[in-house]
Protein backbone atom coordinates (compact mmCIF):
# COMPACT_ATOMS: atom_id res chain seq x y z
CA UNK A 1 -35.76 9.83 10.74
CA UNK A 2 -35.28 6.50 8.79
CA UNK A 3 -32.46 4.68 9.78
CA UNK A 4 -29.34 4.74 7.81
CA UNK A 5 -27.69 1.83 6.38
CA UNK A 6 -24.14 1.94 7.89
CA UNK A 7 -23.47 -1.19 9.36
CA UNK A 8 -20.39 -1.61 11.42
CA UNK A 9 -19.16 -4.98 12.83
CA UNK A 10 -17.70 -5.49 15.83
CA UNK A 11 -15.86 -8.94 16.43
CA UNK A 12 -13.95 -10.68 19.38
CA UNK A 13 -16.54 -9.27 21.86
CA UNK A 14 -16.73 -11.18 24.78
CA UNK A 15 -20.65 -11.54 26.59
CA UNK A 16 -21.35 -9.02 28.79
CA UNK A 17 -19.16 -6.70 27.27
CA UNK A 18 -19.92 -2.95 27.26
CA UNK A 19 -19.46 -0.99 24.15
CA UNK A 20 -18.16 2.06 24.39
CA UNK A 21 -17.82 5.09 22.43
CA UNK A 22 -13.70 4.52 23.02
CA UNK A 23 -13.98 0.63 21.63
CA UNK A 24 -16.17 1.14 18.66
CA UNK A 25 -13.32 2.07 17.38
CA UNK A 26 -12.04 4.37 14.56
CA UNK A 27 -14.48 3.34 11.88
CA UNK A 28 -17.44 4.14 14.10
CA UNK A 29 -15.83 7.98 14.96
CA UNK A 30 -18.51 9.56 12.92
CA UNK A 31 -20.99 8.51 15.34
CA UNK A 32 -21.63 10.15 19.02
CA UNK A 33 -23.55 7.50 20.32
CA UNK A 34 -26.27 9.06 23.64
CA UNK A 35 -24.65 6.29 25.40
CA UNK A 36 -22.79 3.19 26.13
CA UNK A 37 -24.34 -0.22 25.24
CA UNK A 38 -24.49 -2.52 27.88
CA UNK A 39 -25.70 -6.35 28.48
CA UNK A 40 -24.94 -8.18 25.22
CA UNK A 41 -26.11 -10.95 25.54
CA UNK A 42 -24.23 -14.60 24.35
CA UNK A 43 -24.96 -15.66 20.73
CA UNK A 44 -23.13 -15.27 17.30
CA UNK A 45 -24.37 -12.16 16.06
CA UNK A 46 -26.42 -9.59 17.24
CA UNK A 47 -27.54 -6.32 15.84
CA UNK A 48 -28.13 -3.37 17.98
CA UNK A 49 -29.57 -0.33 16.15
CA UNK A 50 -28.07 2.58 17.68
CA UNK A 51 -29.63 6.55 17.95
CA UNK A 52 -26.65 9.17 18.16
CA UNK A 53 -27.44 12.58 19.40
CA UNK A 54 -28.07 14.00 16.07
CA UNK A 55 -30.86 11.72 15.74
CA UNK A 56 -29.53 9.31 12.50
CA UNK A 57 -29.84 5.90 14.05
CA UNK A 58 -27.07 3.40 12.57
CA UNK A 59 -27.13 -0.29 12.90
CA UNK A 60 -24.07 -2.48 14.57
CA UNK A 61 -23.70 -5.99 13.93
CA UNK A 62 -21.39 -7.94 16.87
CA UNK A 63 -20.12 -10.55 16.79
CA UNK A 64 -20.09 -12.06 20.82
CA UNK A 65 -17.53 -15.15 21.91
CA UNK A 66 -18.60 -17.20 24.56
CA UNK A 67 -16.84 -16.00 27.86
């Protein structure tokens, strides 16, 4: 499958952080992610491309503070 091109941005995380399905938050609910991300790493943005269990994969752009 090609990915799509939802982007979702997720700011104020702090490094190390683990996204969750819960903290995604509601305009991410359409996706059921396989799993939690873990180990962001420092930096100003990152983007994480994401598979859900149907397959679609869906990019997130974060946003990471310093801790």
């Amino acid at each position: 499958n090609m990915p799509t091109d939802s982007v979702y941005y997720l700011i104020g995380l702090r490094e190390g952080d683990i996204i969750t399905k819960t903290n995604l938050g509601a305009q991410t609910s359409s996706i059921n992610l396989i799993s939690d991300l873990t180990g962001i790493p420092s930096g100003t943005t990152n983007c994480l491309y994401v598979k859900s269990k149907d397959n679609s994969e869906h990019v997130i752009k974060v946003q990471v503070d310093k801790k």
